[in-house]
PDB file of N, CA and C in Angstrom:
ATOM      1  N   UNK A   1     -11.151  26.582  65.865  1.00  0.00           N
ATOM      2  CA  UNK A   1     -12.069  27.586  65.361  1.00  0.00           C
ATOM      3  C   UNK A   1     -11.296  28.865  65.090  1.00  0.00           C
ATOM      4  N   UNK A   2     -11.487  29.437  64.138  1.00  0.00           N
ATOM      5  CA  UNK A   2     -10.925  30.786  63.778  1.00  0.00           C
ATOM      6  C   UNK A   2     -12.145  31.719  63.568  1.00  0.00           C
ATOM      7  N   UNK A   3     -11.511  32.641  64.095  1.00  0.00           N
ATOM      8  CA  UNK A   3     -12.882  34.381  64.151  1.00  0.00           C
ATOM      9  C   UNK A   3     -12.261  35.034  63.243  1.00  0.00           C
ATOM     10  N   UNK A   4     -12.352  35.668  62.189  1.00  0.00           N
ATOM     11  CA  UNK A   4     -12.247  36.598  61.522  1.00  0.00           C
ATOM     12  C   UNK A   4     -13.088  38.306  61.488  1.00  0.00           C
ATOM     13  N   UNK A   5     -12.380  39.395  62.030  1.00  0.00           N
ATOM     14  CA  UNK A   5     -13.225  40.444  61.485  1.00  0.00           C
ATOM     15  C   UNK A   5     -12.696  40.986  60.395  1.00  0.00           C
ATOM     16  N   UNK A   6     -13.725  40.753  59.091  1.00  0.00           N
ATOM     17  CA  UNK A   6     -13.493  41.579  57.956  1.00  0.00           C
ATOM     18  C   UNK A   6     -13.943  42.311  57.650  1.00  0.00           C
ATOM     19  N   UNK A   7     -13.480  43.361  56.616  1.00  0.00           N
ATOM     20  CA  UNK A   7     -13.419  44.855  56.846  1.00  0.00           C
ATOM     21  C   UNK A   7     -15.200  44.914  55.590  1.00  0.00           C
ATOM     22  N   UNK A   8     -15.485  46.283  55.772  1.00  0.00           N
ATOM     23  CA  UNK A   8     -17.436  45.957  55.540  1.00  0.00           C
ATOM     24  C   UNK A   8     -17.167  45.277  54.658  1.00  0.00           C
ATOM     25  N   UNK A   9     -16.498  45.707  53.693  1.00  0.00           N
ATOM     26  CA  UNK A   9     -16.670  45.618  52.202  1.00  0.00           C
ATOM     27  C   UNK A   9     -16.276  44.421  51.603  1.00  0.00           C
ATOM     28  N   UNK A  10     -15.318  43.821  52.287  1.00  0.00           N
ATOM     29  CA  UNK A  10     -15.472  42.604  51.782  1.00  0.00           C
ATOM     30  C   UNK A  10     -16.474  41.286  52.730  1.00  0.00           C
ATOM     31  N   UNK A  11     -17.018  42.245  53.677  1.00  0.00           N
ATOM     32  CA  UNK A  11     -18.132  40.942  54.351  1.00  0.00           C
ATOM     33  C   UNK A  11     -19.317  41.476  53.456  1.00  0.00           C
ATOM     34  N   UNK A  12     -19.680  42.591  53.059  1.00  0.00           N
ATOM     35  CA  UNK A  12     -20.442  42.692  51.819  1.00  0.00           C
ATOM     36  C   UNK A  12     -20.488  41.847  50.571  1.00  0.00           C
ATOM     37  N   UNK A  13     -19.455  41.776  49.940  1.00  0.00           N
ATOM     38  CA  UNK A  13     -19.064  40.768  49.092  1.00  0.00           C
ATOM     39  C   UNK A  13     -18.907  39.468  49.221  1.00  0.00           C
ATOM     40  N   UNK A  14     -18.611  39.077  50.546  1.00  0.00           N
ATOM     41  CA  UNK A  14     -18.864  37.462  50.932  1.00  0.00           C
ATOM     42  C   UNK A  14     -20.282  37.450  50.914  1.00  0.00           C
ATOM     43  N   UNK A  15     -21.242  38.378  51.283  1.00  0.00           N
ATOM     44  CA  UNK A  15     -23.098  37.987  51.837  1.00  0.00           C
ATOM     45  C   UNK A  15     -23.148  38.004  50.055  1.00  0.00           C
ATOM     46  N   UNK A  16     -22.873  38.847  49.307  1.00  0.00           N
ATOM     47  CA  UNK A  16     -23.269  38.758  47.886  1.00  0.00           C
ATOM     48  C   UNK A  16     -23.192  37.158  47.258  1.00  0.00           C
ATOM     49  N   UNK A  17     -22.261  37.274  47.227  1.00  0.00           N
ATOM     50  CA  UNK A  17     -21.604  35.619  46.279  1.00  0.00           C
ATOM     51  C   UNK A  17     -22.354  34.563  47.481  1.00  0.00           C
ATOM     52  N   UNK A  18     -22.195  34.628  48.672  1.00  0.00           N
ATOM     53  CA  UNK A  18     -23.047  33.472  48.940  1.00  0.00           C
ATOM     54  C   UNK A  18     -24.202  33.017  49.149  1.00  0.00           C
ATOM     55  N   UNK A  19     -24.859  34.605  48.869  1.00  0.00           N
ATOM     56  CA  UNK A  19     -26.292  34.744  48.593  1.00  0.00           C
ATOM     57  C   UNK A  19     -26.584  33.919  47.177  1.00  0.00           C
ATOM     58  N   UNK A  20     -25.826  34.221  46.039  1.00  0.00           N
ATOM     59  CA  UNK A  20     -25.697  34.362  44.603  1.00  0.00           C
ATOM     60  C   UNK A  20     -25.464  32.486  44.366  1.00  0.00           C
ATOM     61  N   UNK A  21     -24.435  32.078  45.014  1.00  0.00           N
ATOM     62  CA  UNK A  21     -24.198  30.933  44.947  1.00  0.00           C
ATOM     63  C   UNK A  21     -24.992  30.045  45.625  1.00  0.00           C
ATOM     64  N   UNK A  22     -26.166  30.450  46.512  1.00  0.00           N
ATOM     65  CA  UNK A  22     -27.203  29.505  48.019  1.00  0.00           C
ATOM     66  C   UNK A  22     -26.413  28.954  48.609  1.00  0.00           C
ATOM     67  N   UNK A  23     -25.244  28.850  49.177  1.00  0.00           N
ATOM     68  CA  UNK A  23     -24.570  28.731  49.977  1.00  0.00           C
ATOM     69  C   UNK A  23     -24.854  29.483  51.335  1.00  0.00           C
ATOM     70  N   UNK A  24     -24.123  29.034  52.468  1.00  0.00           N
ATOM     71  CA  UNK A  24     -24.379  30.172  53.731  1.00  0.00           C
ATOM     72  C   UNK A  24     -22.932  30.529  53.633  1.00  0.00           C
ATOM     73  N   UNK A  25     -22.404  31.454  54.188  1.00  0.00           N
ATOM     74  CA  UNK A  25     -21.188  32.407  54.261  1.00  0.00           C
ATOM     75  C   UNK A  25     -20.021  31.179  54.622  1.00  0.00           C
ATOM     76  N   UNK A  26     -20.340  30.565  55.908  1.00  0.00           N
ATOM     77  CA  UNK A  26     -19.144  29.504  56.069  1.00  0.00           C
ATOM     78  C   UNK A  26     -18.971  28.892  55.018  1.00  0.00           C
ATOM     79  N   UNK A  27     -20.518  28.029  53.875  1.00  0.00           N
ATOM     80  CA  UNK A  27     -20.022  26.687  53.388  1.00  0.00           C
ATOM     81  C   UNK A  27     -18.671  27.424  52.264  1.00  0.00           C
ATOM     82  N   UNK A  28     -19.287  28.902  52.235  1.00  0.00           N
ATOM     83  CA  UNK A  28     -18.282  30.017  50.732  1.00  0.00           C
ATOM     84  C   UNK A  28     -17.156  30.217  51.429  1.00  0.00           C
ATOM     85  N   UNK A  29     -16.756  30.017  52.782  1.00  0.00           N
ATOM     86  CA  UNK A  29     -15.903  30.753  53.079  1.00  0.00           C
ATOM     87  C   UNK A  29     -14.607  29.223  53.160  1.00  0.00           C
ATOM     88  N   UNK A  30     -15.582  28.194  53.479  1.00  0.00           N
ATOM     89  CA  UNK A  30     -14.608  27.134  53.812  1.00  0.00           C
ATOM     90  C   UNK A  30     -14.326  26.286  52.205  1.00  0.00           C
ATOM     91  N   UNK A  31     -14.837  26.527  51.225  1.00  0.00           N
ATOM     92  CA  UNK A  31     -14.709  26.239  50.108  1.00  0.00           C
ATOM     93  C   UNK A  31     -13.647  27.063  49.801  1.00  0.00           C
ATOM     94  N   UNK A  32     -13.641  28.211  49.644  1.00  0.00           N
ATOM     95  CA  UNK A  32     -12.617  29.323  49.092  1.00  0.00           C
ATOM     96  C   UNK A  32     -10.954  28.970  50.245  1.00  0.00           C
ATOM     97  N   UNK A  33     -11.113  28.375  50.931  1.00  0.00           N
ATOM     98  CA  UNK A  33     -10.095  28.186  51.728  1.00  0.00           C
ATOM     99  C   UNK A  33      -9.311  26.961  51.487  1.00  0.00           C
ATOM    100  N   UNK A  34     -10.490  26.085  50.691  1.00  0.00           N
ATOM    101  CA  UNK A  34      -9.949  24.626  50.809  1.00  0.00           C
ATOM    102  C   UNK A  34      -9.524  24.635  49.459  1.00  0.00           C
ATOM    103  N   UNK A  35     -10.193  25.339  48.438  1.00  0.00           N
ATOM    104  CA  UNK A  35      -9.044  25.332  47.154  1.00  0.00           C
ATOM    105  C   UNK A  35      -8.196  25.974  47.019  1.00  0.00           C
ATOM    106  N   UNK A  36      -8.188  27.126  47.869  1.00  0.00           N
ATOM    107  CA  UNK A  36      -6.658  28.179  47.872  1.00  0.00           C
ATOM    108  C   UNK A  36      -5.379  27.519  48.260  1.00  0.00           C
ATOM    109  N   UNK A  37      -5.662  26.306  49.666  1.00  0.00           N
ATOM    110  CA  UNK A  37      -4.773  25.619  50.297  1.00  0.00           C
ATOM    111  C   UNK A  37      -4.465  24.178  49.296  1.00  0.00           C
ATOM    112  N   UNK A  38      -5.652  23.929  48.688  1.00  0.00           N
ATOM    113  CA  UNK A  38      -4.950  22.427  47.605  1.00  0.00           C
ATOM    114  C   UNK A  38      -4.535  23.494  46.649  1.00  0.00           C
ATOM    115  N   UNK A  39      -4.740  24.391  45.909  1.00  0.00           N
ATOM    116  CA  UNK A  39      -3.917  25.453  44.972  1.00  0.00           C
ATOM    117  C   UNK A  39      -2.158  25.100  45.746  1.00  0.00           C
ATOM    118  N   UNK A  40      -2.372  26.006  46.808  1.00  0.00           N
ATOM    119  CA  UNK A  40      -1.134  25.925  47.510  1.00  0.00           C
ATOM    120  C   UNK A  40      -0.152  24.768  47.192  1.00  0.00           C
ATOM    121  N   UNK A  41      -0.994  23.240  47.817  1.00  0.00           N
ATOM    122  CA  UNK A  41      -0.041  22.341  47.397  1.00  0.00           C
ATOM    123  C   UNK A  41       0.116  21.633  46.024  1.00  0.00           C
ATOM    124  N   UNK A  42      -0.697  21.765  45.063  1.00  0.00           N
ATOM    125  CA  UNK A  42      -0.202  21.610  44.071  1.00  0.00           C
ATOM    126  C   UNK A  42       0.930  21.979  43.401  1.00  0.00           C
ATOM    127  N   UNK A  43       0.910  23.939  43.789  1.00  0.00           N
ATOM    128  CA  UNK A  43       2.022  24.505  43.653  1.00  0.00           C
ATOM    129  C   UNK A  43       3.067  24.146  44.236  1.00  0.00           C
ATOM    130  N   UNK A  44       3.753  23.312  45.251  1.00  0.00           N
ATOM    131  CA  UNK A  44       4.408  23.045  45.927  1.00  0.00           C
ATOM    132  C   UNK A  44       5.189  21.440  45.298  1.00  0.00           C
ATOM    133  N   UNK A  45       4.031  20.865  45.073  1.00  0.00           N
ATOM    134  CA  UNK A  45       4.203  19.687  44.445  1.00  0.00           C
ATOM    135  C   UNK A  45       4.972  20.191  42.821  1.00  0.00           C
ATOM    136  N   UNK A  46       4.388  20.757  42.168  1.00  0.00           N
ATOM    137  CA  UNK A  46       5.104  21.075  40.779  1.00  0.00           C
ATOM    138  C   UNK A  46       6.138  21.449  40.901  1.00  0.00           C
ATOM    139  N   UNK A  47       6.389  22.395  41.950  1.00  0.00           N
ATOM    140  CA  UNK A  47       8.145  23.008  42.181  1.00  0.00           C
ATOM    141  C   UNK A  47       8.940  21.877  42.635  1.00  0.00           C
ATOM    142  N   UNK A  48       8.488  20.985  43.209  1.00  0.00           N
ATOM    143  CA  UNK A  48       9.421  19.882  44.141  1.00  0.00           C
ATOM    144  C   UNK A  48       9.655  18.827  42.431  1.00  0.00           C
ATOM    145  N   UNK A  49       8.745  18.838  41.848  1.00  0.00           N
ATOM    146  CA  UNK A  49       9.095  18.252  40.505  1.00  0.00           C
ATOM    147  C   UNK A  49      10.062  18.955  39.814  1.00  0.00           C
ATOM    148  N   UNK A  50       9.866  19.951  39.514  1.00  0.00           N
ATOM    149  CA  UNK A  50      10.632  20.619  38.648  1.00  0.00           C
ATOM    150  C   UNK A  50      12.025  20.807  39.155  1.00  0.00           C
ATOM    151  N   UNK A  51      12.295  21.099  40.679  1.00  0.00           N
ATOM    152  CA  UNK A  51      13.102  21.083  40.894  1.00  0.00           C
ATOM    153  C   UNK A  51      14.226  19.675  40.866  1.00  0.00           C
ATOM    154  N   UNK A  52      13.685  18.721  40.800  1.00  0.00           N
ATOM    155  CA  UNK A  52      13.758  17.363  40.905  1.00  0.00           C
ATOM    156  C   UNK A  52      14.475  16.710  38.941  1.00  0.00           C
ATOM    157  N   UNK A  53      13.802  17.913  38.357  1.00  0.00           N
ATOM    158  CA  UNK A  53      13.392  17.583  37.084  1.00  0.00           C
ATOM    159  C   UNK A  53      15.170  17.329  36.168  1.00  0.00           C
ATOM    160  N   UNK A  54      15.698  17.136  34.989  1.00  0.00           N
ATOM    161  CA  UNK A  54      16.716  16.866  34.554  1.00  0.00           C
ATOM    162  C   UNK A  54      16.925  17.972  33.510  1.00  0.00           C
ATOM    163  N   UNK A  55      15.900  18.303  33.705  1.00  0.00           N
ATOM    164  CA  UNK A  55      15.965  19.825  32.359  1.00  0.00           C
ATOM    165  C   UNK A  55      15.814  19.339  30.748  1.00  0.00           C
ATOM    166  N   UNK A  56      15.316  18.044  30.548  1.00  0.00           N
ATOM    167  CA  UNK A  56      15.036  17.560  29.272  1.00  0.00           C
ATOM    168  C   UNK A  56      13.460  18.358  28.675  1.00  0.00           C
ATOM    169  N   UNK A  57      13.503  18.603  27.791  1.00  0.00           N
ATOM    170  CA  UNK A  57      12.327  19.241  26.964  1.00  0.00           C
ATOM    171  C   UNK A  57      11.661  18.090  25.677  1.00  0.00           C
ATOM    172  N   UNK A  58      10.553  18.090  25.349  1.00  0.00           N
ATOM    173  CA  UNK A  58      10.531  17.328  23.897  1.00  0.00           C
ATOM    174  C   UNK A  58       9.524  18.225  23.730  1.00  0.00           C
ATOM    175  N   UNK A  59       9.751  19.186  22.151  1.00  0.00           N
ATOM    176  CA  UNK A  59       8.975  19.768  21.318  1.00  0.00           C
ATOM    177  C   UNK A  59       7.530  18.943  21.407  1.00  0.00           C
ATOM    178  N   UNK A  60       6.740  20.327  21.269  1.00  0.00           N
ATOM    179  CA  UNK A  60       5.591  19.785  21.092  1.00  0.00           C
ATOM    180  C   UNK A  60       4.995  19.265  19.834  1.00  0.00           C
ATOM    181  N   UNK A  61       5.739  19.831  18.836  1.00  0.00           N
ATOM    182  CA  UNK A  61       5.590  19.465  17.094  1.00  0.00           C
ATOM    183  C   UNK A  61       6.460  17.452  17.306  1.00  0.00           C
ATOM    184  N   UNK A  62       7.217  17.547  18.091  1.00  0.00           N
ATOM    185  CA  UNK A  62       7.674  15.971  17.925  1.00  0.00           C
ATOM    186  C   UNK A  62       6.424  15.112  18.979  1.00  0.00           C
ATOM    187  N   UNK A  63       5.620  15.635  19.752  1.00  0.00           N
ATOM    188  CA  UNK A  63       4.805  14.713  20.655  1.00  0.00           C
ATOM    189  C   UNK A  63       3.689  14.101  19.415  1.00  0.00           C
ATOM    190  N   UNK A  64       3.382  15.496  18.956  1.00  0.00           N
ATOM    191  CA  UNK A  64       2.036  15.693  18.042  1.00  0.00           C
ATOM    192  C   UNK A  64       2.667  14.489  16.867  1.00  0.00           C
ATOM    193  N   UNK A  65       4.283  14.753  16.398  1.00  0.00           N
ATOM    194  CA  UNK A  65       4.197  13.918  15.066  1.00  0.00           C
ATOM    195  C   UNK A  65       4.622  12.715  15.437  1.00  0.00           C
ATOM    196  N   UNK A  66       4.454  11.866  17.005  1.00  0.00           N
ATOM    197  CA  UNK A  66       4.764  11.069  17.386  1.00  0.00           C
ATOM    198  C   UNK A  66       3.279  10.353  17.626  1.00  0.00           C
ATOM    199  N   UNK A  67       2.212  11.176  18.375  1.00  0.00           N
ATOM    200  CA  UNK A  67       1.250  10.750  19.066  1.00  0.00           C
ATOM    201  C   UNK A  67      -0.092  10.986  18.273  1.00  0.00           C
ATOM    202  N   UNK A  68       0.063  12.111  17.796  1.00  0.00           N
ATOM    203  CA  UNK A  68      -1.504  12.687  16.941  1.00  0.00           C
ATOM    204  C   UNK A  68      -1.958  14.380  18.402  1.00  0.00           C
ATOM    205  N   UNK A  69      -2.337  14.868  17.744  1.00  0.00           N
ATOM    206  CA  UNK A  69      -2.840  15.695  18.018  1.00  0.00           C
ATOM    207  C   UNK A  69      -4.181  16.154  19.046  1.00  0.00           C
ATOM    208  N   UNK A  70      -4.632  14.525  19.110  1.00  0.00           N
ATOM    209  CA  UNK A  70      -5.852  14.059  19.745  1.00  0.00           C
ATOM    210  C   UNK A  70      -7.246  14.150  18.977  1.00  0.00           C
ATOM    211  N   UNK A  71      -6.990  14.481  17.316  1.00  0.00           N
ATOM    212  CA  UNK A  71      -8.418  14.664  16.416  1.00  0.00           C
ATOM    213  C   UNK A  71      -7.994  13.336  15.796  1.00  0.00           C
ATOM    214  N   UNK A  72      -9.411  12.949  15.142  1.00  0.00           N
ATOM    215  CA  UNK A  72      -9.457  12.058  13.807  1.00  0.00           C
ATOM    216  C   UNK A  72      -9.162  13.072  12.993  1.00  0.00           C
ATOM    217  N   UNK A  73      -9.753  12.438  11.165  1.00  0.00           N
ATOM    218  CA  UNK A  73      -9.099  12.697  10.304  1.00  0.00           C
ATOM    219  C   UNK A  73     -10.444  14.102   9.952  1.00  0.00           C
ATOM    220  N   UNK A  74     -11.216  14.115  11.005  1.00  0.00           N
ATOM    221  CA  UNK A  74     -12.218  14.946  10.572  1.00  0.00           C
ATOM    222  C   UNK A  74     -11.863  16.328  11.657  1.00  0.00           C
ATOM    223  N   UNK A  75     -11.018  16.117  12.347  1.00  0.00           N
ATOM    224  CA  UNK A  75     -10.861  16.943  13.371  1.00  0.00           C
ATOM    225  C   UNK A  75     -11.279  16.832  14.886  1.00  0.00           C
ATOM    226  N   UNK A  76     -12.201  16.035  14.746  1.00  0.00           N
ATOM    227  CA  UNK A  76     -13.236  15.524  16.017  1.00  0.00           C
ATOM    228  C   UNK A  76     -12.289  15.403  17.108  1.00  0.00           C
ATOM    229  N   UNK A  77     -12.377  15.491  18.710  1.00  0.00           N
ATOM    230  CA  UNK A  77     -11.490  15.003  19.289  1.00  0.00           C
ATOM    231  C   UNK A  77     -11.963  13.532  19.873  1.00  0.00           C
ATOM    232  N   UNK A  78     -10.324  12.768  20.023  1.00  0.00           N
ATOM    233  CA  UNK A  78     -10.598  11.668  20.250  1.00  0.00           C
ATOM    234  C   UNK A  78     -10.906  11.650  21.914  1.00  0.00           C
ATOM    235  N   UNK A  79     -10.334  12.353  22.367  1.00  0.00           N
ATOM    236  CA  UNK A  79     -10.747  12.248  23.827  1.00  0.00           C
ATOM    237  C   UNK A  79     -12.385  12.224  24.433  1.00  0.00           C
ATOM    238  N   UNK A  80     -12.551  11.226  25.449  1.00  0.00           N
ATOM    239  CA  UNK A  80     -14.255  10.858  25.411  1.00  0.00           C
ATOM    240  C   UNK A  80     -14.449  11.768  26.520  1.00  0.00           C
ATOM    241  N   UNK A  81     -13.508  12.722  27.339  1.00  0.00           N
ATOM    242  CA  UNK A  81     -14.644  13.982  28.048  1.00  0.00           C
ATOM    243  C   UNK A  81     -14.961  14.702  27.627  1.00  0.00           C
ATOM    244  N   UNK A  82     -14.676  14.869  26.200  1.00  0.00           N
ATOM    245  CA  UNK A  82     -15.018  16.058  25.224  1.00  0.00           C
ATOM    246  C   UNK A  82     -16.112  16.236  24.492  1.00  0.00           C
TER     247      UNK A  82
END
């Protein structure tokens, strides 16, 4: 368990947004914690790539005139979450 005292103004601003959002203060407070910390390791993960990485590049004009752009011929995108 962790206690936090925060200063008014931002326990003002936590009662706002989790008023705003119907949330109660923990579910806002443990949400905002749990994507800051997967933020965290994502960031961690990309550097361990990059660092890992060979330093090769491929233009994005050669992906596009390799792959398509992701439109038909009307522009539409082909991708179906779109």
């Amino acid at each position: 368990m962790i206690t936090l005292d925060l200063p008014k103004e931002l326990e003002n601003l936590l009662d706002r947004f989790a008023k705003d959002l119907g949330v109660s203060k923990e579910e806002f407070v443990l949400q905002a914690i749990r994507e800051r910390v997967e933020d965290l390791e994502d960031l961690a993960t990309a550097e361990a790539a990059l660092a890992k990485d060979g330093g090769e590049r491929i233009p994005l004009a050669d992906i596009i005139a390799e792959f398509g752009d992701g439109t038909d011929e009307n522009g539409n995108s082909l991708h179906a979450a779109e």
